[in-house]
Protein backbone atom coordinates (compact mmCIF):
# COMPACT_ATOMS: atom_id res chain seq x y z
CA UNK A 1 -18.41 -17.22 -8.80
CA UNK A 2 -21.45 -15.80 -6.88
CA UNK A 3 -20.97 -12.96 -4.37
CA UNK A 4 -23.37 -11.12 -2.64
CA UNK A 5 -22.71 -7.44 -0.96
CA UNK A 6 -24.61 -7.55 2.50
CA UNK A 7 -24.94 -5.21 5.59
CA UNK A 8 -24.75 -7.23 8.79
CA UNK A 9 -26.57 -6.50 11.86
CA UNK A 10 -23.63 -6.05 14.43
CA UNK A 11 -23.14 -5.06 18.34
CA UNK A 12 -22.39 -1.94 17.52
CA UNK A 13 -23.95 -0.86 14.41
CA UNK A 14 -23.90 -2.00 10.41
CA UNK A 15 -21.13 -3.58 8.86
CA UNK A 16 -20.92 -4.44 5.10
CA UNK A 17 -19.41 -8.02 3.62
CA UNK A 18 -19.03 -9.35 0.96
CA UNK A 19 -20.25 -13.34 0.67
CA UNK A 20 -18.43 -15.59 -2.30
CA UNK A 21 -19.61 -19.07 -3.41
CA UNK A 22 -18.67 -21.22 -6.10
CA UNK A 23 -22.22 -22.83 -6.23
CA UNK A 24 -24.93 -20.81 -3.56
CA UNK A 25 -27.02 -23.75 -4.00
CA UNK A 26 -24.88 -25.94 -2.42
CA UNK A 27 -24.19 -25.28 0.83
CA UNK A 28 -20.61 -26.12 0.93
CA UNK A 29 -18.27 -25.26 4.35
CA UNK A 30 -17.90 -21.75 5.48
CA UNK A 31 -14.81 -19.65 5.98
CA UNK A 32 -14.92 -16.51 7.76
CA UNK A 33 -12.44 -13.95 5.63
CA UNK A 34 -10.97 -10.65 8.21
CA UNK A 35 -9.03 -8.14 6.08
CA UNK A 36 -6.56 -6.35 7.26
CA UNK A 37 -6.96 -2.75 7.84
CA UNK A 38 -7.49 -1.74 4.32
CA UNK A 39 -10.92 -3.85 4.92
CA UNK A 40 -12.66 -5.09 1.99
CA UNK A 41 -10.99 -3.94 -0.95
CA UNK A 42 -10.04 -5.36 -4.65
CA UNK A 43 -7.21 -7.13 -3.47
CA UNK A 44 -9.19 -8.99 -0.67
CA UNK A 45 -11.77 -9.91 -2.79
CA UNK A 46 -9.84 -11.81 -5.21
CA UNK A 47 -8.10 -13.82 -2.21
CA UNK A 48 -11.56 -14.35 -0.81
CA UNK A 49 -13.03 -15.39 -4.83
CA UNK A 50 -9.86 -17.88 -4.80
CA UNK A 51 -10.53 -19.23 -1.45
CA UNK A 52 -13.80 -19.70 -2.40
CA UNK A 53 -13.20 -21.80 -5.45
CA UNK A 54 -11.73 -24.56 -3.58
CA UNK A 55 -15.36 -24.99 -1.92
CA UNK A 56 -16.21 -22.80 0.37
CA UNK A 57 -18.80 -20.30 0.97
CA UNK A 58 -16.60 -17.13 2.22
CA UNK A 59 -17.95 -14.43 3.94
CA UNK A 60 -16.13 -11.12 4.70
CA UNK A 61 -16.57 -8.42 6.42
CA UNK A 62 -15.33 -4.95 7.32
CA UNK A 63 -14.23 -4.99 10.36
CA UNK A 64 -14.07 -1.52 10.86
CA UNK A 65 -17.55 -0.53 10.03
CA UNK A 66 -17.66 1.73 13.83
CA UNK A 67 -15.51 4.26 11.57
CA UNK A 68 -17.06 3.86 8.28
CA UNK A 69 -18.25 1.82 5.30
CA UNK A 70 -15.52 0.49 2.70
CA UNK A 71 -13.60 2.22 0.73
CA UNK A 72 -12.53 2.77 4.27
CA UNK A 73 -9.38 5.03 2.89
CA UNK A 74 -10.14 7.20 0.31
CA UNK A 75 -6.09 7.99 -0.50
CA UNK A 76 -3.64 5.85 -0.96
CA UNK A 77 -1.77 4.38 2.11
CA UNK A 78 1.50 4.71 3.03
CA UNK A 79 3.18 4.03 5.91
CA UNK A 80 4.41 6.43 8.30
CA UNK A 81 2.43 9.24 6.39
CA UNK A 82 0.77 11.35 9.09
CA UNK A 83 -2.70 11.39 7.24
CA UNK A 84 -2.36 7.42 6.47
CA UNK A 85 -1.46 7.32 10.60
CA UNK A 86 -4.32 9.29 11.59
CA UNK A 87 -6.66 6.70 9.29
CA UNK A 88 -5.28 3.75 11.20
CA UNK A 89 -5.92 5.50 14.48
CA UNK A 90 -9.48 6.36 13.59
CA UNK A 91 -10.27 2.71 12.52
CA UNK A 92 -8.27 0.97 14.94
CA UNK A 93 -9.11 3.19 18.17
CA UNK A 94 -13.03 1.29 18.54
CA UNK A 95 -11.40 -1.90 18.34
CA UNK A 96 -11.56 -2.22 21.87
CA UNK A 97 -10.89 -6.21 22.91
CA UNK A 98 -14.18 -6.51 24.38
CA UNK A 99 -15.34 -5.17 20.85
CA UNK A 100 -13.47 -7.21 18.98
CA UNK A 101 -14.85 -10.21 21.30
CA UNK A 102 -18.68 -9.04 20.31
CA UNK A 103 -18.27 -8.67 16.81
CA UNK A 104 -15.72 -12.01 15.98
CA UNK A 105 -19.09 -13.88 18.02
CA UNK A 106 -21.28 -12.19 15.86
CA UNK A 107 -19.46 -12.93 12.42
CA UNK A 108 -19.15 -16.23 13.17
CA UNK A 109 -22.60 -16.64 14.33
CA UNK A 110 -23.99 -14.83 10.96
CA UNK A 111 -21.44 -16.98 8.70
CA UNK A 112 -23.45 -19.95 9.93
CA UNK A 113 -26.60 -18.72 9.33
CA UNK A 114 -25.77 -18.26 5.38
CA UNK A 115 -28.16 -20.13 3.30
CA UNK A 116 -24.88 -20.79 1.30
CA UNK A 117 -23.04 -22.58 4.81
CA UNK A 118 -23.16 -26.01 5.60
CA UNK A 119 -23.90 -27.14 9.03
CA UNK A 120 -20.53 -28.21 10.21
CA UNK A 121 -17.61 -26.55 11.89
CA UNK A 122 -16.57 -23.17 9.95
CA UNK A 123 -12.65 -21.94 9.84
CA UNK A 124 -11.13 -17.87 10.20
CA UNK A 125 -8.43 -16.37 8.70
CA UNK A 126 -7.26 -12.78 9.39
CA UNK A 127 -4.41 -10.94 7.85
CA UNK A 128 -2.65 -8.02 10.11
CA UNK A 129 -4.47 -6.76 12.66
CA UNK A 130 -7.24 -9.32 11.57
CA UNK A 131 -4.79 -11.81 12.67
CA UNK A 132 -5.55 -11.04 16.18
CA UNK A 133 -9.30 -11.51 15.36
CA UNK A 134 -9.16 -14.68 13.95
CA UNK A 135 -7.56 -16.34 17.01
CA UNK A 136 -10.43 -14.52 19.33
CA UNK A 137 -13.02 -15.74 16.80
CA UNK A 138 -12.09 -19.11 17.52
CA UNK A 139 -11.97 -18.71 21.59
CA UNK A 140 -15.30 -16.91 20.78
CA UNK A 141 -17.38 -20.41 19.82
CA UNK A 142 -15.00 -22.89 20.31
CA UNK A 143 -17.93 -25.89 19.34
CA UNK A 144 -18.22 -24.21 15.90
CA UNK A 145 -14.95 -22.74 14.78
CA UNK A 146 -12.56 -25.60 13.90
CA UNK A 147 -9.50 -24.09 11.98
CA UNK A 148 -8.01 -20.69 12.12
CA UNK A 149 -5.38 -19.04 10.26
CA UNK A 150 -3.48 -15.66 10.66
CA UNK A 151 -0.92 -14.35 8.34
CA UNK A 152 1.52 -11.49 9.61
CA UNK A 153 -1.05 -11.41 12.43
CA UNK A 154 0.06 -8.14 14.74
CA UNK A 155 0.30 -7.82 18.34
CA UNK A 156 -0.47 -11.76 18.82
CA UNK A 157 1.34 -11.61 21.73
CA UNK A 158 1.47 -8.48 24.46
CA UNK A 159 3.99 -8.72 27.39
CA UNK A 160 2.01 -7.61 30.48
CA UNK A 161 -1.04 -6.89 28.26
CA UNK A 162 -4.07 -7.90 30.63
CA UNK A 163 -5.85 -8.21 27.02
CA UNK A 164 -3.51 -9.59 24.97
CA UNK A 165 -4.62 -12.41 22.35
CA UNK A 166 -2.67 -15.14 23.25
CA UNK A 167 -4.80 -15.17 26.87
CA UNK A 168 -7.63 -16.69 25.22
CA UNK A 169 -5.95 -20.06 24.17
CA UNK A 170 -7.47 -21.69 27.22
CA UNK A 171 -10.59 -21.17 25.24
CA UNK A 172 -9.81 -22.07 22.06
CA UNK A 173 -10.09 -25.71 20.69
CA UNK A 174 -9.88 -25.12 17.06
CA UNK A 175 -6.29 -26.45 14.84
CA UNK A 176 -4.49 -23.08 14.50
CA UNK A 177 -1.65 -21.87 11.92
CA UNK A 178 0.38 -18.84 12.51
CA UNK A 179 2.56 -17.66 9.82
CA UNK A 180 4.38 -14.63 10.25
CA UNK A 181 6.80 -12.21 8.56
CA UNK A 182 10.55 -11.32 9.40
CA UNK A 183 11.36 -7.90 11.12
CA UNK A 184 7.84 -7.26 12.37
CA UNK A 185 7.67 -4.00 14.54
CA UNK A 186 4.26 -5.31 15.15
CA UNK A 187 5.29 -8.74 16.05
CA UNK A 188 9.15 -9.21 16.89
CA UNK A 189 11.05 -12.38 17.19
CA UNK A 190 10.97 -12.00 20.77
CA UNK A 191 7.08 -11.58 20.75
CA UNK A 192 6.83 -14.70 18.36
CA UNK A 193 9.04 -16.51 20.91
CA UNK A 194 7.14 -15.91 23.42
CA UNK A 195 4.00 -16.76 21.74
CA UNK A 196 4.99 -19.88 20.64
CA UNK A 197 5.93 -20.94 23.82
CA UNK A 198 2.30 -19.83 25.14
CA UNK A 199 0.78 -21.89 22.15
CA UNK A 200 3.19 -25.51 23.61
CA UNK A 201 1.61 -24.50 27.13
CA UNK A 202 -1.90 -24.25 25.37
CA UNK A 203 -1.67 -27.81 24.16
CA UNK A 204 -3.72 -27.61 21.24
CA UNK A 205 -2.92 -28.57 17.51
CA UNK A 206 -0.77 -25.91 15.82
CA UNK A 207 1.64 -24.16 13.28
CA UNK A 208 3.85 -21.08 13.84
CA UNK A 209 6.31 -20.49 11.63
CA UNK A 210 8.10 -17.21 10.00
CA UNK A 211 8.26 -16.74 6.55
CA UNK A 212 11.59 -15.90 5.78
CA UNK A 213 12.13 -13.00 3.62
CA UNK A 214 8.58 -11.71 3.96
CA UNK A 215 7.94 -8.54 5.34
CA UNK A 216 4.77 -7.61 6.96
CA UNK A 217 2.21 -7.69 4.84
CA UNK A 218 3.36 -10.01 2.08
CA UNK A 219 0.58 -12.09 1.65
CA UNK A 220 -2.01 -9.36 0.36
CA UNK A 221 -1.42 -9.02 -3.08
CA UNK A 222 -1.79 -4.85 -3.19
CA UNK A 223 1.16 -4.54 -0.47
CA UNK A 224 4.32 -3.06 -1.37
CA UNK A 225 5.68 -5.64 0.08
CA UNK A 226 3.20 -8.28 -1.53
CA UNK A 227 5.73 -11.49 -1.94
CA UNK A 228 4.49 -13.85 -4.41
CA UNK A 229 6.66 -16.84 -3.68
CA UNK A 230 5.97 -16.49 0.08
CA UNK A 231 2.22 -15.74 -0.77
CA UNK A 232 1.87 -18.72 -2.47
CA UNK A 233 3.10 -21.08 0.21
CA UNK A 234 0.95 -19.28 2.57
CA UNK A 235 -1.97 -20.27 0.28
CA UNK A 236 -1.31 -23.53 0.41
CA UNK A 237 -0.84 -24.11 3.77
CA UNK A 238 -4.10 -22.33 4.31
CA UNK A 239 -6.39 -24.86 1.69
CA UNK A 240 -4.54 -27.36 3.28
CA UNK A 241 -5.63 -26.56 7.19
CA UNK A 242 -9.14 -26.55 5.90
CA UNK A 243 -9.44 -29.50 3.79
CA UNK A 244 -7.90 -31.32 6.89
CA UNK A 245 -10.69 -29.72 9.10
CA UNK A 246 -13.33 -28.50 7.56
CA UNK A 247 -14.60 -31.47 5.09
């Protein structure tokens, strides 16, 4: 597996990715990675290397790079901690949505331009709060982005939220898969209601579905709550969305 640590040219500054190809002189389809907010990591690159050896060229990113270059915690996490807290805060306070709106254009934009990417339609997938990004990244360039994927995806959907994700369906034309986790502070039942009920108005090709047993987080393998049945299935579902759109 080839991979290649970059610094990308961004809005706002520098932000370092990682890119992963089974064969770099190939190019092969591209797939834009977003950790969650433990950024690139370990654990992320080994879902990315996997991802990859299907036949893609994967490029990820850290999407936090206004607050730092990865590791983007230098403790452990642990939620509810007040340091851990303050670290999300930090990272997540830039994020602004007309941030997030720059920088999902840009990574899709410099994902293209890999030597390593084909020239046909590239797919997202975002874990967390990446989740989020992934469905703006496709609203972002809807003629290039053709499949994207969120797992335990946060704050999807924000009652009376002038910015709230799910407003930029209109936008979006890509196939879209939404899996989510069971008692989601983040994301509630209510908020997934609601947001699938947005995505039937949208009209577009989709998934939503909740994973049952999985807590939030479950599909990133250095989670306490990592769930490898559920993780696998998510997997799956994931190679599968691609291979239907991006080949």
């Amino acid at each position: 597996m080839f991979e290649q640590d970059l610094r990308l040219t961004m809005p706002d500054g520098t932000a370092d990715a990682v890119l992963f190809s089974p064969d770099p002189s190939s190019p092969l389809p591209g797939v834009l990675h977003l950790p969650d907010i433990g950024s690139i990591r370990e654990a992320h690159r080994q879902m990315a290397r996997r991802l990859a050896a299907e036949g893609y060229a994967v490029l990820m990113p850290n999407p936090f790079y206004r607050s730092g270059r990865p590791p983007v915690f230098d403790f452990p996490r642990k939620m509810g901690e007040p340091r851990t807290m303050q670290r999300f805060a930090e990272l997540v306070g830039p994020m602004t949505p007309e941030a997030q709106q720059r920088d999902v254009a840009a990574y899709v934009d410099l994902l293209a331009a890999q030597p390593a990417v084909g020239p046909g339609p590239v797919g997202v997938v975002g874990y967390c709060f990446s989740g989020a990004l992934a469905l703006r990244a496709s609203a972002a360039r809807p003629g290039k982005v053709a499949a994207a994927a969120s797992f335990h995806g946060g704050g999807l959907y924000k009652a009376d939220d002038p910015n709230s994700p799910h407003l930029v369906l209109p936008q979006v034309e890509a196939r879209l898969y939404f899996g989510h986790a069971v008692e989601d502070r983040s994301m509630t039942a209510d908020d997934i209601a609601h947001f699938e009920q947005a995505l039937a108005a949208w009209g577009g090709a989709y998934e939503s579905e909740t994973y049952e047993g999985a807590s939030h987080g479950w599909a990133v393998p250095d989670n306490p709550v990592f769930n490898t049945t559920q993780a696998e299935r998510a997997f799956g579902k994931l190679t599968e969305l691609f291979a239907e759109t991006l080949r």
